[in-house]
PDB file of N, CA and C in Angstrom:
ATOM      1  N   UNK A   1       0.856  -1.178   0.000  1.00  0.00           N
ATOM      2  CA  UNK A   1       0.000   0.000   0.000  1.00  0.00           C
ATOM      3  C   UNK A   1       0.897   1.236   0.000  1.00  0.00           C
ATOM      4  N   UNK A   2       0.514   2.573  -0.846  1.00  0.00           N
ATOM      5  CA  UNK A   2       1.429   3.427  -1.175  1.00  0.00           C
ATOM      6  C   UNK A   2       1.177   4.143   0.258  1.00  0.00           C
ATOM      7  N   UNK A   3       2.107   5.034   0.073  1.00  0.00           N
ATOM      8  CA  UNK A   3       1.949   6.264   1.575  1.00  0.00           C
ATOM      9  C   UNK A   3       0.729   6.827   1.278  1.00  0.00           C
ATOM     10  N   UNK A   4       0.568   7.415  -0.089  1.00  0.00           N
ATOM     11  CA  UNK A   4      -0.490   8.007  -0.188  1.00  0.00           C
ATOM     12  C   UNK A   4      -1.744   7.492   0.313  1.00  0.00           C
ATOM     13  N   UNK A   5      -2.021   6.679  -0.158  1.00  0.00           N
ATOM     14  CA  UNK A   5      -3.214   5.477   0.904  1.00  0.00           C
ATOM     15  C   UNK A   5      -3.056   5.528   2.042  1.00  0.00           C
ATOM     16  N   UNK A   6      -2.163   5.185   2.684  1.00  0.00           N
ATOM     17  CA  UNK A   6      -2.249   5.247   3.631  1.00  0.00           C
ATOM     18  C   UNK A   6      -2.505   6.598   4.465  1.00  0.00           C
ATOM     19  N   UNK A   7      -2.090   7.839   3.637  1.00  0.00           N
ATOM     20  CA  UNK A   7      -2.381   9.075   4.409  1.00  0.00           C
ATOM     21  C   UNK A   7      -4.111   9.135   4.058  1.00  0.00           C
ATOM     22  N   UNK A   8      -3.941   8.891   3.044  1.00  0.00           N
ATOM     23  CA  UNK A   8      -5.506   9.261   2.897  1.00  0.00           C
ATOM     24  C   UNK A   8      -6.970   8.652   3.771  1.00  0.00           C
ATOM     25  N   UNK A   9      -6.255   7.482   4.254  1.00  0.00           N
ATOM     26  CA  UNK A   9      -6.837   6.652   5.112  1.00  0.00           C
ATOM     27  C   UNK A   9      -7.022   7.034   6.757  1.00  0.00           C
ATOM     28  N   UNK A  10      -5.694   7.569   6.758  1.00  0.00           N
ATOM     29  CA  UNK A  10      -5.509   8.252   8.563  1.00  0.00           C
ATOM     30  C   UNK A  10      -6.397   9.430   8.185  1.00  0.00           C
ATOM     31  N   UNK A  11      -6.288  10.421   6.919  1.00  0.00           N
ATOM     32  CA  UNK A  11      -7.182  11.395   7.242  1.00  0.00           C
ATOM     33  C   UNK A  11      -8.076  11.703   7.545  1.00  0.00           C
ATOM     34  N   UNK A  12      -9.008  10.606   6.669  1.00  0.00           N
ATOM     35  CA  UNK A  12     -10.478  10.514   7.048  1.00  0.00           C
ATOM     36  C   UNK A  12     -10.787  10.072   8.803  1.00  0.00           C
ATOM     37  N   UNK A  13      -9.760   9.095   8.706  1.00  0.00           N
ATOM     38  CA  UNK A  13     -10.218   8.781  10.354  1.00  0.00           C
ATOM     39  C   UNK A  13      -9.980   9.882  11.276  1.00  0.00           C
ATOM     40  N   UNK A  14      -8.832  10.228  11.219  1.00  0.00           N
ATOM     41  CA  UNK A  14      -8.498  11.578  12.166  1.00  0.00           C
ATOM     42  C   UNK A  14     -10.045  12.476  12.124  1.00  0.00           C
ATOM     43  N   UNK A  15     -10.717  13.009  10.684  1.00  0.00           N
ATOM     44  CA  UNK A  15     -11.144  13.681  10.562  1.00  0.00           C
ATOM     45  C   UNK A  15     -12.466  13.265  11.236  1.00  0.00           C
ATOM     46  N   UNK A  16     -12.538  12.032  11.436  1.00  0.00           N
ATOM     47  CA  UNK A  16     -14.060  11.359  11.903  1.00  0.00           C
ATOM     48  C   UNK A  16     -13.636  11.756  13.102  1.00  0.00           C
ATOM     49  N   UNK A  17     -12.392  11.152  13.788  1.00  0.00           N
ATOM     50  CA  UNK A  17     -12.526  11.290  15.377  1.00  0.00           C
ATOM     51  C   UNK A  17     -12.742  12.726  15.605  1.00  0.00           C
ATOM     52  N   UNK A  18     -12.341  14.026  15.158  1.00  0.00           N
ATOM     53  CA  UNK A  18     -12.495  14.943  15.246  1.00  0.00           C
ATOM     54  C   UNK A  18     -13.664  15.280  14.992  1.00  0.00           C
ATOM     55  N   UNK A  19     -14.566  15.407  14.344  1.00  0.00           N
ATOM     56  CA  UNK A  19     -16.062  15.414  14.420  1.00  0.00           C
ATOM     57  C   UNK A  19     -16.480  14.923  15.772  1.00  0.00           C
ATOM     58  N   UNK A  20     -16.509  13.674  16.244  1.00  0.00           N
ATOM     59  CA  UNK A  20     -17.187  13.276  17.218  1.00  0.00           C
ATOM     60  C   UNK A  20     -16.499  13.680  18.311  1.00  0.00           C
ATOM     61  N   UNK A  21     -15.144  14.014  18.734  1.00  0.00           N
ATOM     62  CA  UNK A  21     -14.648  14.879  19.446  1.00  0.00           C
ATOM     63  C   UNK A  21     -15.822  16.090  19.868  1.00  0.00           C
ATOM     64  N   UNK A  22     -15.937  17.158  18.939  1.00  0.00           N
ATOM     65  CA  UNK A  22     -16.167  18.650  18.320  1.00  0.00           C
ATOM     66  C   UNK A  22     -17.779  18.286  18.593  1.00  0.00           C
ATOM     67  N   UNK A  23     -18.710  17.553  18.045  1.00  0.00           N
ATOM     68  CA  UNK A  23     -19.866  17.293  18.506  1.00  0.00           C
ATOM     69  C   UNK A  23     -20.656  16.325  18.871  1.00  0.00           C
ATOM     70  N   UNK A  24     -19.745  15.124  19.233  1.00  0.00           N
ATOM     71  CA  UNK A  24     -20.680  14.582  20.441  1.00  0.00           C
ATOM     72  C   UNK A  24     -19.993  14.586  22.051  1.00  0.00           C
ATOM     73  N   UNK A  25     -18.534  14.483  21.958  1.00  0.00           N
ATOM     74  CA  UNK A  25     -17.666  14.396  23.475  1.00  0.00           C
ATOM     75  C   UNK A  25     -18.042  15.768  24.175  1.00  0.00           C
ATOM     76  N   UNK A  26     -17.462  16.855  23.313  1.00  0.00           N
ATOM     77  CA  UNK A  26     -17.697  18.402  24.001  1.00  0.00           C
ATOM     78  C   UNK A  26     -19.248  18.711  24.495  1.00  0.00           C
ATOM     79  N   UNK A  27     -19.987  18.279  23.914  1.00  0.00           N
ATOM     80  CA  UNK A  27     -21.226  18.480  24.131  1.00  0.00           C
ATOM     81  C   UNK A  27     -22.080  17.932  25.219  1.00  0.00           C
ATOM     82  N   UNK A  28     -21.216  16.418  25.229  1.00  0.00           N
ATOM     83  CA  UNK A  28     -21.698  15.841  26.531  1.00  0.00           C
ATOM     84  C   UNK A  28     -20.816  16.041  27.473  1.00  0.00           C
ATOM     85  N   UNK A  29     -19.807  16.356  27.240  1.00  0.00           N
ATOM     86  CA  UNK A  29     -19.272  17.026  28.931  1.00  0.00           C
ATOM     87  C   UNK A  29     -19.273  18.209  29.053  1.00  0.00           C
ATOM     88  N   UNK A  30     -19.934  19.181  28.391  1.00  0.00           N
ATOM     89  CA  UNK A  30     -20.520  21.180  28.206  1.00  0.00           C
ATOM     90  C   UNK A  30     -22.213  21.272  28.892  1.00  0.00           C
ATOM     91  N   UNK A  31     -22.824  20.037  28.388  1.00  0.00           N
ATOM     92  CA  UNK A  31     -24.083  20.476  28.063  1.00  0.00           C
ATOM     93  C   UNK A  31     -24.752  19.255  29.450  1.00  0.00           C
ATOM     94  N   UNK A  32     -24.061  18.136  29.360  1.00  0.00           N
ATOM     95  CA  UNK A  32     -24.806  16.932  30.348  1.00  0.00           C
ATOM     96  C   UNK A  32     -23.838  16.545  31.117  1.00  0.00           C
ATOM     97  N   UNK A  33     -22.585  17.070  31.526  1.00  0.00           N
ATOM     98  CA  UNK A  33     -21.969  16.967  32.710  1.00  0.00           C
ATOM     99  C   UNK A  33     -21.406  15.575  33.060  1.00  0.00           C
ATOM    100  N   UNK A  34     -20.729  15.390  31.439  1.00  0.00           N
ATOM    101  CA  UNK A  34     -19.909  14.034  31.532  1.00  0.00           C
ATOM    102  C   UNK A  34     -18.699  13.950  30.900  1.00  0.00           C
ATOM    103  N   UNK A  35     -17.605  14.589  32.149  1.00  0.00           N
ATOM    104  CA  UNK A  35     -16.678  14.645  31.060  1.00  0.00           C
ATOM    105  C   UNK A  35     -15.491  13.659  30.939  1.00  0.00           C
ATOM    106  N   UNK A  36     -15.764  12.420  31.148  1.00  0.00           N
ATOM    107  CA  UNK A  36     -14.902  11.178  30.665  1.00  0.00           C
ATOM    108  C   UNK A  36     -14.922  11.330  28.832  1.00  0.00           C
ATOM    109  N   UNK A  37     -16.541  11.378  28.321  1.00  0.00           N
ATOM    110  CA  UNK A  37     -16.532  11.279  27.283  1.00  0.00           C
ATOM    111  C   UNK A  37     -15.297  12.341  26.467  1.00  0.00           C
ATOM    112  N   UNK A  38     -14.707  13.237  26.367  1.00  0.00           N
ATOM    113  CA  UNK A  38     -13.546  14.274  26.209  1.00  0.00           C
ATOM    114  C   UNK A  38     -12.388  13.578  26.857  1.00  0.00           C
ATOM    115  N   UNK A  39     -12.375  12.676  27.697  1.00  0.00           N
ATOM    116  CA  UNK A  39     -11.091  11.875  28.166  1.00  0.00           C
ATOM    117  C   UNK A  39     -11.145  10.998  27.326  1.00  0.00           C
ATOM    118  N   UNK A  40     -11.812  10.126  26.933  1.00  0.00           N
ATOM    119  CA  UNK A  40     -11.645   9.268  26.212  1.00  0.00           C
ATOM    120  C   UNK A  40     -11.269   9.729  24.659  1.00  0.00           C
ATOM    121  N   UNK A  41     -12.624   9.897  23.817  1.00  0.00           N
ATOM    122  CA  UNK A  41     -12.373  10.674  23.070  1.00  0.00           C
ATOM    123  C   UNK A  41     -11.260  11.666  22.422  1.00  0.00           C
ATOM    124  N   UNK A  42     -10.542  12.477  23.231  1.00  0.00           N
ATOM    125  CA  UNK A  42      -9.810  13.499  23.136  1.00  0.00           C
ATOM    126  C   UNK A  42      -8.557  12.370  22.947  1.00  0.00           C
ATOM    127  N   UNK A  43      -7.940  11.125  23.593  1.00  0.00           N
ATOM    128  CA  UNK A  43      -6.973  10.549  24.082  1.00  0.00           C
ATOM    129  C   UNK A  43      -6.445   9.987  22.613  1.00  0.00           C
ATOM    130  N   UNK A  44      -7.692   9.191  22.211  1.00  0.00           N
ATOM    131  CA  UNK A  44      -7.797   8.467  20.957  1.00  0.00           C
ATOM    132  C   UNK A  44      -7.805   9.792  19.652  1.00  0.00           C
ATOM    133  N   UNK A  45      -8.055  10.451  19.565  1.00  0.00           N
ATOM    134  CA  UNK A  45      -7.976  11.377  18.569  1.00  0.00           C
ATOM    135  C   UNK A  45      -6.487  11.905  19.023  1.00  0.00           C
ATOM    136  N   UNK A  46      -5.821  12.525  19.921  1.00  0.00           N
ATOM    137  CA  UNK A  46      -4.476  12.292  20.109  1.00  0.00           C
ATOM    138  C   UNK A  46      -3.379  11.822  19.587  1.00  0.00           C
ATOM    139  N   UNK A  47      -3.706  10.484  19.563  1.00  0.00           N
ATOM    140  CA  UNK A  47      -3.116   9.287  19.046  1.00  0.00           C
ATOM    141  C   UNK A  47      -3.441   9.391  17.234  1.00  0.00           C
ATOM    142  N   UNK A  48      -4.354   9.503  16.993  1.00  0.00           N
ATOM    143  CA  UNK A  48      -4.766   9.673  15.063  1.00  0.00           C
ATOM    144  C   UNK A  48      -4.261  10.872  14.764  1.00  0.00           C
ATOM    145  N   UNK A  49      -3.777  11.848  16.050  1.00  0.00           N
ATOM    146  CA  UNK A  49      -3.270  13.288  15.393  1.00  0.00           C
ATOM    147  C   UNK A  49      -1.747  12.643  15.125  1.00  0.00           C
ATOM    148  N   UNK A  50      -1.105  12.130  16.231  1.00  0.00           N
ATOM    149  CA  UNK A  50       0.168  11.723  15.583  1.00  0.00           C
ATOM    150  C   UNK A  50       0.442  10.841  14.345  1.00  0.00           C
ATOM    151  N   UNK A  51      -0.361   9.964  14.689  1.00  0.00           N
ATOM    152  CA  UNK A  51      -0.348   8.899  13.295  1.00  0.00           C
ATOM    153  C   UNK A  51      -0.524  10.026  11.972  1.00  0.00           C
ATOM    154  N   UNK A  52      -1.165  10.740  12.303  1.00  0.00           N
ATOM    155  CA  UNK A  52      -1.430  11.719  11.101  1.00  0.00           C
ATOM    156  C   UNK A  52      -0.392  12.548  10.343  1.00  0.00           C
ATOM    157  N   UNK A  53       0.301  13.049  11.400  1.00  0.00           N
ATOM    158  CA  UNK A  53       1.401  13.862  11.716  1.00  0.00           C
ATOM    159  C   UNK A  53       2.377  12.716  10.694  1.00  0.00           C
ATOM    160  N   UNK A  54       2.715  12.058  11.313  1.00  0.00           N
ATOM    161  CA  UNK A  54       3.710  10.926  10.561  1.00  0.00           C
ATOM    162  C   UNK A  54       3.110  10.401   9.263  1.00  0.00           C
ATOM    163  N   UNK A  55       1.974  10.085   8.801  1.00  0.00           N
ATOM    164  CA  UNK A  55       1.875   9.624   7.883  1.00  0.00           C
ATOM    165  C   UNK A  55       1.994  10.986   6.487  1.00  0.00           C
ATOM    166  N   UNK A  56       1.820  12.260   7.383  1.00  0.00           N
ATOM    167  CA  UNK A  56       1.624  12.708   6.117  1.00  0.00           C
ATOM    168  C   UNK A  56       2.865  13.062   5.975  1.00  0.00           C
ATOM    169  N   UNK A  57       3.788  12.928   6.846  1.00  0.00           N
ATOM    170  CA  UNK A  57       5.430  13.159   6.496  1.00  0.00           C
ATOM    171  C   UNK A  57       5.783  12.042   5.105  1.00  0.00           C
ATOM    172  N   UNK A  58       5.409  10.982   5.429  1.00  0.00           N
ATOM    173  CA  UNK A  58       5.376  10.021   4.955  1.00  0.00           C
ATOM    174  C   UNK A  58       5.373  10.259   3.535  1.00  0.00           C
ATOM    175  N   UNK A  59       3.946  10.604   3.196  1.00  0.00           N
ATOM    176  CA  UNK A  59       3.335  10.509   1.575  1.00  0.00           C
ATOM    177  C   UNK A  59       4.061  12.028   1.250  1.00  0.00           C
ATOM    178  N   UNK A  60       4.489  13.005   1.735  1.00  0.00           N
ATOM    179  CA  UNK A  60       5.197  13.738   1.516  1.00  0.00           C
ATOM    180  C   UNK A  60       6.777  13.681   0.759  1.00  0.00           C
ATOM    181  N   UNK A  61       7.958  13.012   1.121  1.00  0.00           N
ATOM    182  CA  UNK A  61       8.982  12.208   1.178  1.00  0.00           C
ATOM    183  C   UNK A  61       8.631  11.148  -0.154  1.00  0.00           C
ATOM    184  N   UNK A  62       7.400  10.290  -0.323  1.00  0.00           N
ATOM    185  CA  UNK A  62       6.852   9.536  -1.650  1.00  0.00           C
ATOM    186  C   UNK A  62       6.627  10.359  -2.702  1.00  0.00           C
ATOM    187  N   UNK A  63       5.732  11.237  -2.219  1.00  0.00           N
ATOM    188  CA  UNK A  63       4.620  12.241  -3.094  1.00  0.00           C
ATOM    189  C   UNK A  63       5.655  13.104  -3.684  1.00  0.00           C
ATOM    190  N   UNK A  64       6.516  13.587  -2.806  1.00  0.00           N
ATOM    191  CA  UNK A  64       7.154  14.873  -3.146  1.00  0.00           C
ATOM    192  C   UNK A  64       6.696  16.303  -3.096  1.00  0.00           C
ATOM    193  N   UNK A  65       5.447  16.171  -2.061  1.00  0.00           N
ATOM    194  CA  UNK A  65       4.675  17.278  -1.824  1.00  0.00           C
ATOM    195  C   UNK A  65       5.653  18.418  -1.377  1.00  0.00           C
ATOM    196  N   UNK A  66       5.027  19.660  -1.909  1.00  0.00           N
ATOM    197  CA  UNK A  66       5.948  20.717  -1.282  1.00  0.00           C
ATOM    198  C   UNK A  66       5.959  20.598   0.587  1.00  0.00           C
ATOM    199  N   UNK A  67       7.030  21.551   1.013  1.00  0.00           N
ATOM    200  CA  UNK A  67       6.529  21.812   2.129  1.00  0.00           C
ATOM    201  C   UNK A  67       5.133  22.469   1.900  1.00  0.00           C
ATOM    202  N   UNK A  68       5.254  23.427   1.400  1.00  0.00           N
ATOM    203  CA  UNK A  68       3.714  24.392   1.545  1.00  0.00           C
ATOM    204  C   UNK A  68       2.501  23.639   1.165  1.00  0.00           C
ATOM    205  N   UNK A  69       2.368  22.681   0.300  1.00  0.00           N
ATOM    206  CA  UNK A  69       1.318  21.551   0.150  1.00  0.00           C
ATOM    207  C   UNK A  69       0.962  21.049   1.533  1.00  0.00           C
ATOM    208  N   UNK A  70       2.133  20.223   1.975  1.00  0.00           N
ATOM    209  CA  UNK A  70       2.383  19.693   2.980  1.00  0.00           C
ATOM    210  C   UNK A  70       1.583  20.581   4.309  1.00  0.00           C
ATOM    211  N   UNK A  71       1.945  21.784   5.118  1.00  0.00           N
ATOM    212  CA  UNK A  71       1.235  22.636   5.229  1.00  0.00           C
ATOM    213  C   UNK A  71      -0.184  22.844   5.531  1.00  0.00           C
ATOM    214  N   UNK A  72      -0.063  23.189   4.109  1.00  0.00           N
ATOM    215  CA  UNK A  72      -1.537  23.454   3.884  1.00  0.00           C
ATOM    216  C   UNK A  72      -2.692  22.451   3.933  1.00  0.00           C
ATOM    217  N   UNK A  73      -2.353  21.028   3.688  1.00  0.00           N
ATOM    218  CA  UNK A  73      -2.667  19.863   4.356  1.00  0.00           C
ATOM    219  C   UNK A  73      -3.162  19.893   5.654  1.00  0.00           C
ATOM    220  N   UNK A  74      -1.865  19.864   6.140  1.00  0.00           N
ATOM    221  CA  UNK A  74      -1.905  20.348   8.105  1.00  0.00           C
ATOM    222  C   UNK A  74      -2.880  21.127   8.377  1.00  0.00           C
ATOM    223  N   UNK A  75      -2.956  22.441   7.931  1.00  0.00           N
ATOM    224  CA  UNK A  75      -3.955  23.390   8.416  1.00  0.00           C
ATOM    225  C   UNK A  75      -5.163  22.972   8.339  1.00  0.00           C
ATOM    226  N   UNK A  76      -5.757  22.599   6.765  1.00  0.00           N
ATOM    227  CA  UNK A  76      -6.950  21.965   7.070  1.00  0.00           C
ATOM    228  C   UNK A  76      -7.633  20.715   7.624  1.00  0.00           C
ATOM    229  N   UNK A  77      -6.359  20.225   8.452  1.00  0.00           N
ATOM    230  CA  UNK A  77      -7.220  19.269   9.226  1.00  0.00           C
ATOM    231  C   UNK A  77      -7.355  19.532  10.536  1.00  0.00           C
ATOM    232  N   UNK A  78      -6.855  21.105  10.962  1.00  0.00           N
ATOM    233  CA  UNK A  78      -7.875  21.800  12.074  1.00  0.00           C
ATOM    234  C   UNK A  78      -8.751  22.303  11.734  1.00  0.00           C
ATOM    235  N   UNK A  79      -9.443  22.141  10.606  1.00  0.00           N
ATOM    236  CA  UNK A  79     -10.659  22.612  10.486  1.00  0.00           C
ATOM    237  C   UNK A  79     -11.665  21.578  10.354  1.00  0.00           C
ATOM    238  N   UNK A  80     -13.035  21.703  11.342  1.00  0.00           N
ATOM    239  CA  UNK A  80     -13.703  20.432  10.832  1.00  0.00           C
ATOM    240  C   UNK A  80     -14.236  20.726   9.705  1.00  0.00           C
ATOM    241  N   UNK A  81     -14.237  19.212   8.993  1.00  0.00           N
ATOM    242  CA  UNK A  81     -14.640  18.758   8.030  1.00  0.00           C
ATOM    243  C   UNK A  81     -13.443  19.301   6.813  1.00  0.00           C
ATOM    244  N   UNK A  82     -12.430  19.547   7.112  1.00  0.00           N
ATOM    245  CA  UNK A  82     -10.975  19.803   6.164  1.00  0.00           C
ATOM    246  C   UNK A  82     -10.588  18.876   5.069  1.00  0.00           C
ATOM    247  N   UNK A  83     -10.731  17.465   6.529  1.00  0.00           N
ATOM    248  CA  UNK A  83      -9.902  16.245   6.489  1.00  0.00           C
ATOM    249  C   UNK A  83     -10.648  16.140   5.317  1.00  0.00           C
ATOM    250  N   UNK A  84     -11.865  16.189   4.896  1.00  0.00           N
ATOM    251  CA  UNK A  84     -12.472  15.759   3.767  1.00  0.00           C
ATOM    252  C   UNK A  84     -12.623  16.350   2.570  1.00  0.00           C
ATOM    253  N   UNK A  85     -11.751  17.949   2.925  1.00  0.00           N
ATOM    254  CA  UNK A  85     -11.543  18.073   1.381  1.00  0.00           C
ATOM    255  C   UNK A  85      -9.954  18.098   1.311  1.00  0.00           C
ATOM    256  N   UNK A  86      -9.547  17.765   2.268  1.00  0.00           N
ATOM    257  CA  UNK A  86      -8.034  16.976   1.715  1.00  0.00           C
ATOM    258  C   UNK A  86      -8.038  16.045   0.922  1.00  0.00           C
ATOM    259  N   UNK A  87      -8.736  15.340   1.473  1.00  0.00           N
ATOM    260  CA  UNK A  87      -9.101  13.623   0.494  1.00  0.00           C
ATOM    261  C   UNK A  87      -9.661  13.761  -0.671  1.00  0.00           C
ATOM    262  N   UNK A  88     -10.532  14.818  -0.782  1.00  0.00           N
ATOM    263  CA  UNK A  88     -11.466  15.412  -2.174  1.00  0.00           C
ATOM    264  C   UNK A  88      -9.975  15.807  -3.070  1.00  0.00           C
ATOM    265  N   UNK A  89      -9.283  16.456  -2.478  1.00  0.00           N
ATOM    266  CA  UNK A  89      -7.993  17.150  -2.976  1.00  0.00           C
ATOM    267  C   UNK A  89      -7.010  16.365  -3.765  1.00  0.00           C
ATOM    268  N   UNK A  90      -6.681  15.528  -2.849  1.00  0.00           N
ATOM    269  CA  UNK A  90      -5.523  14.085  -3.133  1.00  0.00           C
ATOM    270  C   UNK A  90      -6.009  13.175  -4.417  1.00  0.00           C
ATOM    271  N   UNK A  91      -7.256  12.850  -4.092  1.00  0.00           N
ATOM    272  CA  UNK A  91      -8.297  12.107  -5.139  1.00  0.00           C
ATOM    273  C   UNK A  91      -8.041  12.548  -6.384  1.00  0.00           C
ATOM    274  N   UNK A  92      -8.395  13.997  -6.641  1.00  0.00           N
ATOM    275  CA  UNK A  92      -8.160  14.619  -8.039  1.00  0.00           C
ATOM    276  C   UNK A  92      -7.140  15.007  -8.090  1.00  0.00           C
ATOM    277  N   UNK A  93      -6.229  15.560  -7.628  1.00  0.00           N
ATOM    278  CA  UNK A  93      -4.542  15.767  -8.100  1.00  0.00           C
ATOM    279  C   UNK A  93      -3.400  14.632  -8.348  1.00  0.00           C
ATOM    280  N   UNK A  94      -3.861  13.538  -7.006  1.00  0.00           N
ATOM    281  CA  UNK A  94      -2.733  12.423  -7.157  1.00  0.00           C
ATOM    282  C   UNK A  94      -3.237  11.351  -7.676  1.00  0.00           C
ATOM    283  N   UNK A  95      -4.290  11.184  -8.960  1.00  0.00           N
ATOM    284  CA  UNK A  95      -4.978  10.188  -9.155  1.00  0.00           C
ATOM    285  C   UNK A  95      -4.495   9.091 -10.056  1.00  0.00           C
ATOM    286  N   UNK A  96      -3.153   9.481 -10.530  1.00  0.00           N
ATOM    287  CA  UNK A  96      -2.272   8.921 -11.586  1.00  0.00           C
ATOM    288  C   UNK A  96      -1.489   8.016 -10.418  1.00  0.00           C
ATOM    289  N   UNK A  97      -1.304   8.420  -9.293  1.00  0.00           N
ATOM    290  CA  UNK A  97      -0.318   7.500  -8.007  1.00  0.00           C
ATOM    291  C   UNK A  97      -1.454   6.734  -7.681  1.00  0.00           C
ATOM    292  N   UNK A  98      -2.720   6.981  -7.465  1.00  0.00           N
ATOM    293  CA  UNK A  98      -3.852   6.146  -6.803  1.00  0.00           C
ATOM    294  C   UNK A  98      -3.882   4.906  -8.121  1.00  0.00           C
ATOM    295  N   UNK A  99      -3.624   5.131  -9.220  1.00  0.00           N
ATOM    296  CA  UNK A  99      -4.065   4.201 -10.126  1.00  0.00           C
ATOM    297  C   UNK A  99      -3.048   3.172 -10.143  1.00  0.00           C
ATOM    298  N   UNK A 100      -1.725   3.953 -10.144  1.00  0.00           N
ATOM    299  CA  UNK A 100      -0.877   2.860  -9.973  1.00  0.00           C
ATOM    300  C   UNK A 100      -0.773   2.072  -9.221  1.00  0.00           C
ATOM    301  N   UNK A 101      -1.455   2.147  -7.814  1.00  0.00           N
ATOM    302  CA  UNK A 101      -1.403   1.520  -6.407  1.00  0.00           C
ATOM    303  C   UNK A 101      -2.413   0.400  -6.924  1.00  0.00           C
ATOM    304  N   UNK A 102      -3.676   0.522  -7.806  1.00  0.00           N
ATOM    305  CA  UNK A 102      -4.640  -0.036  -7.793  1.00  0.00           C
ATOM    306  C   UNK A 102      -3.696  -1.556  -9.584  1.00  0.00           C
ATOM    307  N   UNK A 103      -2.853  -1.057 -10.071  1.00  0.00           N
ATOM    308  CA  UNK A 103      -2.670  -1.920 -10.900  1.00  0.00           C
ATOM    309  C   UNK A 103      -1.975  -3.083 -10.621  1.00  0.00           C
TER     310      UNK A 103
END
């Protein structure tokens, strides 16, 4: 499996845990006074931020992404719902590396 896959794979997940982070953990320990759910939650998204961190070094180093690609990557996966137009992004620019992975 190329890096690229594989980043593209941590992204989405990162980007899921971050959603449910952002609106279901915060909400139930803001709104109903439970805040394990943000311990837990928060711990495991933690962990997909590093994996993230590394993988996209990763497909970077393969890809040959600029730094500033690279970057700009990063940034939008503090934004919710980023992670998913990173992947929208990768899909249509690196789709000649996705094909080769698939031959």
């Amino acid at each position: 499996m190329s890096e690229l896959k594989k980043f593209r794979i941590i992204n989405k997940i990162e980007g899921i845990s971050f959603l449910v982070l952002l609106f279901i953990a915060m909400p139930l320990k803001y709104s109903f006074g439970y805040p394990v759910a943000t311990k837990i939650v928060g711990m495991i998204h933690g962990l997909l931020v590093f994996a993230f961190i590394y993988q996209i070094i990763e497909a970077k180093n393969e890809e040959g992404f600029s730094w500033k690609e690279t970057a700009f990557y990063f940034g939008l996966s503090l934004l919710p719902f980023g992670s998913f137009y990173t992947d929208k992004l990768l899909k249509t620019k690196y789709a000649v590396s996705l094909q080769k992975v698939k031959a």
